[in-house]
PDB file of N, CA and C in Angstrom:
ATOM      1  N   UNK A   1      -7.846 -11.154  15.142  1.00  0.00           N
ATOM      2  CA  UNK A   1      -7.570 -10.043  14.289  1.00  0.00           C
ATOM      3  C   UNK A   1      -8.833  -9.616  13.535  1.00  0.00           C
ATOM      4  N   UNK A   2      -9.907 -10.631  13.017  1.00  0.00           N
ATOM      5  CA  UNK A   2     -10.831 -10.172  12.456  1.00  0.00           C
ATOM      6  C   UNK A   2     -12.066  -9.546  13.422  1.00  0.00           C
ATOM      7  N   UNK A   3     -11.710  -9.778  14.979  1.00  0.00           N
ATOM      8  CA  UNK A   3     -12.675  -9.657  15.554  1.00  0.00           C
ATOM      9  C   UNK A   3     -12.237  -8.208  16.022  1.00  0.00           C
ATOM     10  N   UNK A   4     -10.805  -7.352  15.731  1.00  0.00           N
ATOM     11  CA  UNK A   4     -11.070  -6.331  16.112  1.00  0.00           C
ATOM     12  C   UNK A   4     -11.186  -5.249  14.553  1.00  0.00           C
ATOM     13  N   UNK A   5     -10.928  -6.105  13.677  1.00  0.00           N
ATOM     14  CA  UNK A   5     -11.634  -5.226  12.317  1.00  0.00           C
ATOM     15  C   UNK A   5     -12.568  -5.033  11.868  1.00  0.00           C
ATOM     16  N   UNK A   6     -13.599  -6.141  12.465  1.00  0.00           N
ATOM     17  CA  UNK A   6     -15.212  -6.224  12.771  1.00  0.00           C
ATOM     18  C   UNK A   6     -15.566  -4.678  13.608  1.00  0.00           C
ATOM     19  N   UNK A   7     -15.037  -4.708  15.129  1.00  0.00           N
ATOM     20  CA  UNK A   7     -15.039  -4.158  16.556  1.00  0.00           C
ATOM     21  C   UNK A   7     -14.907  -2.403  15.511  1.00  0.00           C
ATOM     22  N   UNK A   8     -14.055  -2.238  15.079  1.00  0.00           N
ATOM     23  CA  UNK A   8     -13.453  -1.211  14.506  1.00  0.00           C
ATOM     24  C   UNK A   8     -14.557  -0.361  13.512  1.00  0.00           C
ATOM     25  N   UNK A   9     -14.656  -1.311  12.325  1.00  0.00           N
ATOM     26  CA  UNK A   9     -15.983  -1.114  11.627  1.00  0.00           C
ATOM     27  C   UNK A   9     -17.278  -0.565  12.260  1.00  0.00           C
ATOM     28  N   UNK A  10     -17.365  -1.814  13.304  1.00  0.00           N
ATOM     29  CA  UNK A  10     -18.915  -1.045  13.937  1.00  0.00           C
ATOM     30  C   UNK A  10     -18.443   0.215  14.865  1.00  0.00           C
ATOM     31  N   UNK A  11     -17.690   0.119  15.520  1.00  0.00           N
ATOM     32  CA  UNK A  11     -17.024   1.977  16.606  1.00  0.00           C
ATOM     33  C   UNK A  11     -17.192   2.749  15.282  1.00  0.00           C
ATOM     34  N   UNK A  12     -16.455   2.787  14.063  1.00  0.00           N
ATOM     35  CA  UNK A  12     -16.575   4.033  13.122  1.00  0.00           C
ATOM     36  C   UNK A  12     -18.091   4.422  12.708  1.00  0.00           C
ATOM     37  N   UNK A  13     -19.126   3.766  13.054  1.00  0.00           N
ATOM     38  CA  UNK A  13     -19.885   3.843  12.580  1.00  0.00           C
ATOM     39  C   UNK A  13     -20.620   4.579  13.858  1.00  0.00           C
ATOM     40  N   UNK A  14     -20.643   4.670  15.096  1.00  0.00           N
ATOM     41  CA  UNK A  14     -21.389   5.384  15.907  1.00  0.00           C
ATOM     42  C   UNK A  14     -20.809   7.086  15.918  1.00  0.00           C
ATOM     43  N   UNK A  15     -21.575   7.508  17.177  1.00  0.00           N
ATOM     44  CA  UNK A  15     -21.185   9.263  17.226  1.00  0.00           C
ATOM     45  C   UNK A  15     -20.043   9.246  18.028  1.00  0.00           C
ATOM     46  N   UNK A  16     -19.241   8.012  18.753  1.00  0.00           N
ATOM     47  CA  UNK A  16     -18.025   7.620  19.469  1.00  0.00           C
ATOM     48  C   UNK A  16     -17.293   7.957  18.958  1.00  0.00           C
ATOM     49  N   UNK A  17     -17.126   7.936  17.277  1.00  0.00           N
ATOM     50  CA  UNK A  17     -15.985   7.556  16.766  1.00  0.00           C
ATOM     51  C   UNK A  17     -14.697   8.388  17.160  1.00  0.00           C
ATOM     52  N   UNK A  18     -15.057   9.751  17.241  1.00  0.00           N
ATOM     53  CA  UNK A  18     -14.216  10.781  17.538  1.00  0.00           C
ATOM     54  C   UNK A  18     -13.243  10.851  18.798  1.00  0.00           C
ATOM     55  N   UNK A  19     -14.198  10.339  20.069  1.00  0.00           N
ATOM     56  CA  UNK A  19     -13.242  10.119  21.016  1.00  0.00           C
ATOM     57  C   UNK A  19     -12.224   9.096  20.911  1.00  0.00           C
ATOM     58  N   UNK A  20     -13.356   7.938  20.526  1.00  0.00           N
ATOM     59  CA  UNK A  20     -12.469   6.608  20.105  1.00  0.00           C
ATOM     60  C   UNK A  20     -10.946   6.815  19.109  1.00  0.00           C
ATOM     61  N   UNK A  21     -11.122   8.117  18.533  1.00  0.00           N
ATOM     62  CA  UNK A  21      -9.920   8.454  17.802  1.00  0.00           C
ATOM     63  C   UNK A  21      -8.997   8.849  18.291  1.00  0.00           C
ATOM     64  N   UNK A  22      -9.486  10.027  19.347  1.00  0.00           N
ATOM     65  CA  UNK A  22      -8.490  10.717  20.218  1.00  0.00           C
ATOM     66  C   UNK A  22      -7.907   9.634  20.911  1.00  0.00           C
ATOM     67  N   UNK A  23      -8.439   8.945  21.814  1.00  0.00           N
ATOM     68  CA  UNK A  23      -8.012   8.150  22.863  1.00  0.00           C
ATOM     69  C   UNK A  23      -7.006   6.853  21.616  1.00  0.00           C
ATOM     70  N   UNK A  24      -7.066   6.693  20.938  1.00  0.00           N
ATOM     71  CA  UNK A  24      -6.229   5.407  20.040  1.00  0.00           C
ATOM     72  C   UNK A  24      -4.886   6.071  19.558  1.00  0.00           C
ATOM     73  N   UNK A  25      -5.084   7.661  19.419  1.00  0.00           N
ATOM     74  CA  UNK A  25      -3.840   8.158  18.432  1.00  0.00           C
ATOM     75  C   UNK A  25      -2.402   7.679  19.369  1.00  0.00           C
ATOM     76  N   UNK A  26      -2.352   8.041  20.739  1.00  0.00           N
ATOM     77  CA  UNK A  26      -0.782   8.172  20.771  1.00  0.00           C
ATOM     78  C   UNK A  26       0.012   6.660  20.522  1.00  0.00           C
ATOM     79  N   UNK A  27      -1.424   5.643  21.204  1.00  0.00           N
ATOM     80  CA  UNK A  27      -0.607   4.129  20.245  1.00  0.00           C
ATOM     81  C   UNK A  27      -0.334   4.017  18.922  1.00  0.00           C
ATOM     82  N   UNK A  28      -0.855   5.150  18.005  1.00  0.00           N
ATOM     83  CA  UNK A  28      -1.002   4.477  17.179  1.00  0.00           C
ATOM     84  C   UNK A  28       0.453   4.431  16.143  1.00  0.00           C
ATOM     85  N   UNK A  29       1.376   5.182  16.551  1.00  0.00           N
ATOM     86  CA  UNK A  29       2.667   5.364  15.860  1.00  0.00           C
ATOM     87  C   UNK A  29       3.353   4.028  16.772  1.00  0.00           C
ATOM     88  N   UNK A  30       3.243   3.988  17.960  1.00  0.00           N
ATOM     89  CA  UNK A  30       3.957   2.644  18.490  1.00  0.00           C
ATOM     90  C   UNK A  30       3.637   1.190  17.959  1.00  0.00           C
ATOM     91  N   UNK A  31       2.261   1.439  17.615  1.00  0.00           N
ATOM     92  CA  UNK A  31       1.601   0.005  16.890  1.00  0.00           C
ATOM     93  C   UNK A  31       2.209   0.091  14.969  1.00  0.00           C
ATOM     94  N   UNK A  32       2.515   1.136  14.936  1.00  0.00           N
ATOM     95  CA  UNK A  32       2.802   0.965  13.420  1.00  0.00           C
ATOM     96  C   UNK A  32       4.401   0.437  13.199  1.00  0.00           C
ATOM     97  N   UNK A  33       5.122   1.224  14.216  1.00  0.00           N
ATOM     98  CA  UNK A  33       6.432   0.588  14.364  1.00  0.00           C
ATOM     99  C   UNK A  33       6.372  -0.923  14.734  1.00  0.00           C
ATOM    100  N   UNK A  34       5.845  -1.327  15.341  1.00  0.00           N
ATOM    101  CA  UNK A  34       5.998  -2.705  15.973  1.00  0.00           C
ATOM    102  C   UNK A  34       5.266  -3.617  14.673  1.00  0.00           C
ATOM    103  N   UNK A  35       4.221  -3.319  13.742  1.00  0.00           N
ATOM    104  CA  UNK A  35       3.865  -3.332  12.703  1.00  0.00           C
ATOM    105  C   UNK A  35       4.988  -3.926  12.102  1.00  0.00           C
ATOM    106  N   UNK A  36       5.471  -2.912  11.494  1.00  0.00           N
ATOM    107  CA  UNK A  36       7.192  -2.949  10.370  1.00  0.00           C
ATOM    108  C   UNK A  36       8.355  -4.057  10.772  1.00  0.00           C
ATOM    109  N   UNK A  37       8.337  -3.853  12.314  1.00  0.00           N
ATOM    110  CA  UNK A  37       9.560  -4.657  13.148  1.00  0.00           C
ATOM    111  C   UNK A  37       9.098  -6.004  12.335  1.00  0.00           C
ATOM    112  N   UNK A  38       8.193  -6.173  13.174  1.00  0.00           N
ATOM    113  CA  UNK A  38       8.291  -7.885  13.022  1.00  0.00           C
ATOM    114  C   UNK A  38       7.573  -8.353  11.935  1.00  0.00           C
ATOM    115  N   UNK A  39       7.098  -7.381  10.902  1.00  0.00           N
ATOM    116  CA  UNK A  39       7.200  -7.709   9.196  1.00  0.00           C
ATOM    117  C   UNK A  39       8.289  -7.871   8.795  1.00  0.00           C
ATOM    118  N   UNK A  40       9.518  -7.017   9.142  1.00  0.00           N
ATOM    119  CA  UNK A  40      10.609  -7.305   8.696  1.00  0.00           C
ATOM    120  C   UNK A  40      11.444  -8.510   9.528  1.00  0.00           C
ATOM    121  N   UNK A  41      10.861  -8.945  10.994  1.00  0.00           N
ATOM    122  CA  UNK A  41      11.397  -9.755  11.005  1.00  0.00           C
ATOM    123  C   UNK A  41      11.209 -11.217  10.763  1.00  0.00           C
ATOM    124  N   UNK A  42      10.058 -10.488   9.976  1.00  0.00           N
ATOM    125  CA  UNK A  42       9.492 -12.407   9.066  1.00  0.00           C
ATOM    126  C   UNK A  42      10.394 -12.909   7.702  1.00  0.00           C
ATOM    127  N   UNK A  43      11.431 -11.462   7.538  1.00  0.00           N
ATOM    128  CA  UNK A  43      12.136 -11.704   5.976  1.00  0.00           C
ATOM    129  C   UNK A  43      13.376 -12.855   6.258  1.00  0.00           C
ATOM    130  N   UNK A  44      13.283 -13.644   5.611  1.00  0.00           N
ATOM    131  CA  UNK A  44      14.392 -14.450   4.896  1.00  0.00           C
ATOM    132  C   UNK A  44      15.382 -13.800   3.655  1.00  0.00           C
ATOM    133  N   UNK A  45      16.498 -13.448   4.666  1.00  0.00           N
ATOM    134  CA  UNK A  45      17.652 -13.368   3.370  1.00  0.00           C
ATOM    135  C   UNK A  45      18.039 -14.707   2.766  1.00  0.00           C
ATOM    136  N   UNK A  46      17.985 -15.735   3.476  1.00  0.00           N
ATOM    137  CA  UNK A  46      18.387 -16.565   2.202  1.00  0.00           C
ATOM    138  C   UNK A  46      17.278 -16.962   0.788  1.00  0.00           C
ATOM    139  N   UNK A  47      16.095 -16.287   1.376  1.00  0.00           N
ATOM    140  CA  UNK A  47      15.314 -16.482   0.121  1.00  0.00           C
ATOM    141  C   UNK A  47      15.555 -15.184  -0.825  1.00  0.00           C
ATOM    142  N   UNK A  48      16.091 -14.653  -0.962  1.00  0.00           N
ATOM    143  CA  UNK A  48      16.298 -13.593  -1.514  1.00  0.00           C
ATOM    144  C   UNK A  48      17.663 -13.725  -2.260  1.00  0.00           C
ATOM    145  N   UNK A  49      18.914 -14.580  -1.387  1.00  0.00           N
ATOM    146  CA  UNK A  49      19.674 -14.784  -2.184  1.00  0.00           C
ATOM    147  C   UNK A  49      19.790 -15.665  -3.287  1.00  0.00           C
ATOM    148  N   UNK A  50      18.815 -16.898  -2.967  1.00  0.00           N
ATOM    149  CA  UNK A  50      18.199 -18.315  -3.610  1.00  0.00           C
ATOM    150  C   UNK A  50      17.631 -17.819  -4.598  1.00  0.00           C
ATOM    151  N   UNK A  51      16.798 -17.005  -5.179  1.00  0.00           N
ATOM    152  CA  UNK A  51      15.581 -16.642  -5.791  1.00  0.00           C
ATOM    153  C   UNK A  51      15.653 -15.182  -5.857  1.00  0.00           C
ATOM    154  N   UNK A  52      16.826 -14.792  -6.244  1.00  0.00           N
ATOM    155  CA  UNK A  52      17.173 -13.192  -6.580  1.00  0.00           C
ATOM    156  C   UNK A  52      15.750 -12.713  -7.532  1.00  0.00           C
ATOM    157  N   UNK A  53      15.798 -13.741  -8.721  1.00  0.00           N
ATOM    158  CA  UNK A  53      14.733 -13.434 -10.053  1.00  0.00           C
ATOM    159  C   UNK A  53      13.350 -13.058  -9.724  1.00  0.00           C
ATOM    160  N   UNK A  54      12.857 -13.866  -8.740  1.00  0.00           N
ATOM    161  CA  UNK A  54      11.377 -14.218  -8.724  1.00  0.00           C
ATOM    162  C   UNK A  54      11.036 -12.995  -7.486  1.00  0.00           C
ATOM    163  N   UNK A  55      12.359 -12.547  -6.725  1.00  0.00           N
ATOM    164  CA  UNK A  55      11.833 -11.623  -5.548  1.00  0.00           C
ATOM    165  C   UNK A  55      11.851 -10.212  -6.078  1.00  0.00           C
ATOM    166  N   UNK A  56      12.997  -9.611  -7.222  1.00  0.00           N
ATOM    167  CA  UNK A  56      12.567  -8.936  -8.155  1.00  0.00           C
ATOM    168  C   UNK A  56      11.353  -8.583  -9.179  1.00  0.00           C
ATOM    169  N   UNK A  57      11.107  -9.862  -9.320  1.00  0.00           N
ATOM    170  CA  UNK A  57       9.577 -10.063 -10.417  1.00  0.00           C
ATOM    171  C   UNK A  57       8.604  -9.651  -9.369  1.00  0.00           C
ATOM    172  N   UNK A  58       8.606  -9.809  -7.909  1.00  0.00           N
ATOM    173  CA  UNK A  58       7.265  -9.316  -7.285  1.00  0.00           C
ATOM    174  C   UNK A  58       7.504  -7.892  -6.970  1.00  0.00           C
ATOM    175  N   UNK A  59       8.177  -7.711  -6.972  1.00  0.00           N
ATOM    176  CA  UNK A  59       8.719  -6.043  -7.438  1.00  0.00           C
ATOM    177  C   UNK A  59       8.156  -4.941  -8.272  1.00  0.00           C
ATOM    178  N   UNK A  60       8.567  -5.871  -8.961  1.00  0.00           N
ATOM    179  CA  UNK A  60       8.358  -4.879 -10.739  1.00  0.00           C
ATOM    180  C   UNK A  60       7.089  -5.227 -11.366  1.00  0.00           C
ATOM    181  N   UNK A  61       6.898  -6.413 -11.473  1.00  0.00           N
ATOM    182  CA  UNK A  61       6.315  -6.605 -12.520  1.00  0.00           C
ATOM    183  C   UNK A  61       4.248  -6.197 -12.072  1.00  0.00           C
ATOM    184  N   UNK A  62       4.000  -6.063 -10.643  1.00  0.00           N
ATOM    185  CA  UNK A  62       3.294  -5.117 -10.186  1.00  0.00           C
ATOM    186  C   UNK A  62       3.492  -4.290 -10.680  1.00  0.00           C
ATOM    187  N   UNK A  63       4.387  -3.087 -10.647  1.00  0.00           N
ATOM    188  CA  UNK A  63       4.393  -1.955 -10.533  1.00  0.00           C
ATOM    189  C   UNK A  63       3.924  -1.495 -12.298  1.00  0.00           C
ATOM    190  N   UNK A  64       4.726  -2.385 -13.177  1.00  0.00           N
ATOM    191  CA  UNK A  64       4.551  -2.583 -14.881  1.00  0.00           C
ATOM    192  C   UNK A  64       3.222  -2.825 -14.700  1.00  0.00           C
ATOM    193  N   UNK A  65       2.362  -3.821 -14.282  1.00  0.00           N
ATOM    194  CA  UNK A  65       1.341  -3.971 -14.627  1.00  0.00           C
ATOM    195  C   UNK A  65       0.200  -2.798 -14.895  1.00  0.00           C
ATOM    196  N   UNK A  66       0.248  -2.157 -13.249  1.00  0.00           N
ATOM    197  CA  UNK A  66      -0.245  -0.654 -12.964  1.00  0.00           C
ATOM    198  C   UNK A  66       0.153  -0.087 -13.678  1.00  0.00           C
ATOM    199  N   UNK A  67       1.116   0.418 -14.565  1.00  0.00           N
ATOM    200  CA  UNK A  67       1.789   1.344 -15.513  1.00  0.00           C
ATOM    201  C   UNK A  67       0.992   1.181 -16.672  1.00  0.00           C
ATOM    202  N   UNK A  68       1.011  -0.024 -16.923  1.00  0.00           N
ATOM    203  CA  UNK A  68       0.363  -0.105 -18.369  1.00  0.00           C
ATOM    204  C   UNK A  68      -1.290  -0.135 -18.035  1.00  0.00           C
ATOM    205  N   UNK A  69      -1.729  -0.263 -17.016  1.00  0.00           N
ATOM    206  CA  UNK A  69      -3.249  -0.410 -17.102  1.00  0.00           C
ATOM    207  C   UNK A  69      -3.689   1.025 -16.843  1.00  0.00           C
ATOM    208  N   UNK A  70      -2.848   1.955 -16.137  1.00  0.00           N
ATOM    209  CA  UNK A  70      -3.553   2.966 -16.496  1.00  0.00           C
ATOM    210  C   UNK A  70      -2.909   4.233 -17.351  1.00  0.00           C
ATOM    211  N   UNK A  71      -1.984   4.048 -18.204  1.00  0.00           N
ATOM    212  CA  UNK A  71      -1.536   4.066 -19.117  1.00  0.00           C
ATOM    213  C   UNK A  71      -3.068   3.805 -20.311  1.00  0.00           C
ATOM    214  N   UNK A  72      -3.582   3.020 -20.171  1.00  0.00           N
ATOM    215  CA  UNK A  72      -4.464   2.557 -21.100  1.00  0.00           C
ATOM    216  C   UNK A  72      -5.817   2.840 -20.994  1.00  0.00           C
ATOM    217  N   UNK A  73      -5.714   3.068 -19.721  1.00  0.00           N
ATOM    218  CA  UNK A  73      -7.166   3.802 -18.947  1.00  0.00           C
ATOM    219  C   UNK A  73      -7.428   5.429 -19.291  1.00  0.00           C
ATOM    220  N   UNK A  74      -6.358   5.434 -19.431  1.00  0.00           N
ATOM    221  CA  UNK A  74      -6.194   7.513 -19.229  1.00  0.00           C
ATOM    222  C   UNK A  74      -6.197   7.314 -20.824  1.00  0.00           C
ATOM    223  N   UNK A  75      -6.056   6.542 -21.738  1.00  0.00           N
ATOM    224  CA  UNK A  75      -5.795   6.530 -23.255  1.00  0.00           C
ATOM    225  C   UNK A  75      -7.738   6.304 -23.634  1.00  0.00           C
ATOM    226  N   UNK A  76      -7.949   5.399 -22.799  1.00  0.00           N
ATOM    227  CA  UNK A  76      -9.307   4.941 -22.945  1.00  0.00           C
ATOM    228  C   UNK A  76     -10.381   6.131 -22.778  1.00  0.00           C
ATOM    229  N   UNK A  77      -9.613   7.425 -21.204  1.00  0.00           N
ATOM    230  CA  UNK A  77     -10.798   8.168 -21.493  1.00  0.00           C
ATOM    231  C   UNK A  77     -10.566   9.422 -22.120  1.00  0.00           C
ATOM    232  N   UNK A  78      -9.527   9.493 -23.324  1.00  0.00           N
ATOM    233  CA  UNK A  78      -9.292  10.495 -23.951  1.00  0.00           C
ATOM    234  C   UNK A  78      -7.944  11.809 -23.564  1.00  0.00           C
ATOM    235  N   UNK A  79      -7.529  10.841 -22.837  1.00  0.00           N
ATOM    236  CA  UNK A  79      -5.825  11.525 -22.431  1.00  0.00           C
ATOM    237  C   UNK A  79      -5.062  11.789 -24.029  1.00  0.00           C
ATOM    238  N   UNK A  80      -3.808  12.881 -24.120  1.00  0.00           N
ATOM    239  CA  UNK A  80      -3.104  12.389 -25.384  1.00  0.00           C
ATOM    240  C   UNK A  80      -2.473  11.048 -25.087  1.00  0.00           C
ATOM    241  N   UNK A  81      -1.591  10.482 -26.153  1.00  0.00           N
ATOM    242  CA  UNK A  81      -0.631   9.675 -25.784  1.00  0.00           C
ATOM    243  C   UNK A  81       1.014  10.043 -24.883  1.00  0.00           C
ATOM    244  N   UNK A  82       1.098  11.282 -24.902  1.00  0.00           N
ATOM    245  CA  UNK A  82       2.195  11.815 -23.813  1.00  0.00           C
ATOM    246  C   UNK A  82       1.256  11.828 -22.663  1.00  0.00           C
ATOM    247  N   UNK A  83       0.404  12.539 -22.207  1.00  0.00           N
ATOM    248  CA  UNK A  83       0.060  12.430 -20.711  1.00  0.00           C
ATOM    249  C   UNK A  83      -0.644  11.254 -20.794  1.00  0.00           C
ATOM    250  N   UNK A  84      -0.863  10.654 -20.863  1.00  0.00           N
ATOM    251  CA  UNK A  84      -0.803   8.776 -20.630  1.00  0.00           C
ATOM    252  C   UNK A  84      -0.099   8.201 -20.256  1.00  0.00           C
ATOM    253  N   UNK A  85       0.650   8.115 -21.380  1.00  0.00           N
ATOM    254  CA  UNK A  85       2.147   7.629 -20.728  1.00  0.00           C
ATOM    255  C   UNK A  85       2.876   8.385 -19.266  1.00  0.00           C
ATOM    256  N   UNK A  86       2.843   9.278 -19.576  1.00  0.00           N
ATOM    257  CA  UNK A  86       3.540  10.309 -17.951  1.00  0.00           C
ATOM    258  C   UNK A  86       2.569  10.125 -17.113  1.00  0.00           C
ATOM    259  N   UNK A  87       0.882   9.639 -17.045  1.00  0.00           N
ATOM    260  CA  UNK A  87       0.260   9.190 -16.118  1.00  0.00           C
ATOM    261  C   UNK A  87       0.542   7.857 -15.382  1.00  0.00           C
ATOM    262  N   UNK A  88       0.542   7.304 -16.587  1.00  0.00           N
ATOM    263  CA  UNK A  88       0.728   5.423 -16.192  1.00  0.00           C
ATOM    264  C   UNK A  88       2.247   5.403 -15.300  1.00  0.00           C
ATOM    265  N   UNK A  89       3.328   6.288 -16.062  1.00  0.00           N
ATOM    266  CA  UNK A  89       4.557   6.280 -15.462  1.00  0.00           C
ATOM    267  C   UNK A  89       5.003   6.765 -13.917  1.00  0.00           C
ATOM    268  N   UNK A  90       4.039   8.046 -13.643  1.00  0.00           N
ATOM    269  CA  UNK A  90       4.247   8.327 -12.741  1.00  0.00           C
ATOM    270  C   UNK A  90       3.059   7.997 -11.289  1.00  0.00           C
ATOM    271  N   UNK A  91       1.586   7.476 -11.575  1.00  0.00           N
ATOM    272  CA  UNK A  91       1.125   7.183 -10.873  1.00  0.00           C
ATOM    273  C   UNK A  91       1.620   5.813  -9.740  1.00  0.00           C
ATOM    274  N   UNK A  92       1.894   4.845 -10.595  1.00  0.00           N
ATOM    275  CA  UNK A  92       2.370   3.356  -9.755  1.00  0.00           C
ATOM    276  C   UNK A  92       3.634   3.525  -8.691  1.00  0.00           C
ATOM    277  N   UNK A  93       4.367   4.672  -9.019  1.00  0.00           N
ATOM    278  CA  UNK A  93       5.393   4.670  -8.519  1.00  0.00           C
ATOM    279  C   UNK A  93       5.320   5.616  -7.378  1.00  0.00           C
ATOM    280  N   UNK A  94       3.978   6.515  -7.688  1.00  0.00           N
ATOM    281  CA  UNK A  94       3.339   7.379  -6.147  1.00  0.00           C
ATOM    282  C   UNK A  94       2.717   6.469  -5.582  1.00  0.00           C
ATOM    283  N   UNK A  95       1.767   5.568  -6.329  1.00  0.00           N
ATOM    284  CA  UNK A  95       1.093   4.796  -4.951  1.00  0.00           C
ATOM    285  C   UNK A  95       2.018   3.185  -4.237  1.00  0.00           C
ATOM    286  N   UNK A  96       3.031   3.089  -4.853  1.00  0.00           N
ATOM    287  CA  UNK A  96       3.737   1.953  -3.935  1.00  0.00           C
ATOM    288  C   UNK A  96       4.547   3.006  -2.588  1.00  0.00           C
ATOM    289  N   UNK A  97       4.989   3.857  -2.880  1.00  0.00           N
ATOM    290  CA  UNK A  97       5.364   4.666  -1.875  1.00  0.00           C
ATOM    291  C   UNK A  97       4.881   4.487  -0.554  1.00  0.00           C
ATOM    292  N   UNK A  98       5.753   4.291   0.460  1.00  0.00           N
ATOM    293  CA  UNK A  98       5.205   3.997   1.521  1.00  0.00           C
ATOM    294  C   UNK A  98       4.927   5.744   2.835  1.00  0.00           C
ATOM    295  N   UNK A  99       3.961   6.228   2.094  1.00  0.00           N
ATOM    296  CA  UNK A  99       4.374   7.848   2.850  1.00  0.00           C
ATOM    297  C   UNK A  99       3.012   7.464   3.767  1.00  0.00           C
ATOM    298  N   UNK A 100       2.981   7.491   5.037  1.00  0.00           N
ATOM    299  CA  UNK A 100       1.787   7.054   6.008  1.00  0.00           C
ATOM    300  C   UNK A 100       1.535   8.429   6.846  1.00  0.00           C
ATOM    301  N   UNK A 101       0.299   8.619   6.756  1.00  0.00           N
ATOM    302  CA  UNK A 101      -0.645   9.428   8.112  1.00  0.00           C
ATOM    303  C   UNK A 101      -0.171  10.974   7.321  1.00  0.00           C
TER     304      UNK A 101
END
C-alpha cells in the first residue's frame, strides 16, 4: 500500500500525470465502493452494543473539539462573538460530511 502511495506521488509529479488520470478515472468509483464495502465490513455490532458510550464519544467529541478550536481561532483573528460561534458551529459539521469527487 505504501509502495503505491510512493508510485502515485512520483506519477503526479511528471507531465504523465494527465493521462495517468484519464486512464485511472473509470476504476476509480469501483475502487471507492469496494473501499466502503469492506470498511464496513470490518464493523462489529457487538462492539457498539457493548460500548454504546465510548463509540458515541468518538463521534462527538471530535466534532466538539473542532467546534471549539475554531470557534476560538475565528475569535483569535478578530471575528465577532456571533460569527464565531456560527463559524465553529457550522464548519466541523461541513467537514465530517462525507460528500466525495
Amino acid at each position: 500500500m505504501l509502495g503505491a502511495f510512493i508510485a502515485g506521488m512520483l506519477i503526479s509529479e511528471t507531465p504523465y500525470r494527465h493521462q495517468v488520470e484519464e486512464d485511472i478515472k473509470p476504476f476509480r468509483d469501483v475502487l471507492l465502493g469496494l473501499f466502503f464495502v469492506t470498511t464496513g465490513m470490518l464493523l462489529n455490532p457487538h462492539v457498539l452494543w457493548e460500548h454504546p458510550f465510548l463509540v458515541a464519544s468518538f463521534f462527538v467529541l471530535p466534532i466538539l473539539l473542532k467546534a471549539v478550536m475554531i470557534t476560538g481561532l475565528a475569535r483569535l483573528f478578530g471575528s465577532p462573538p456571533g460569527v464565531a460561534m456560527r463559524t465553529g458551529l457550522n464548519l466541523p459539521r461541513q467537514v465530517n460530511s462525507f460528500s466525495c469527487c
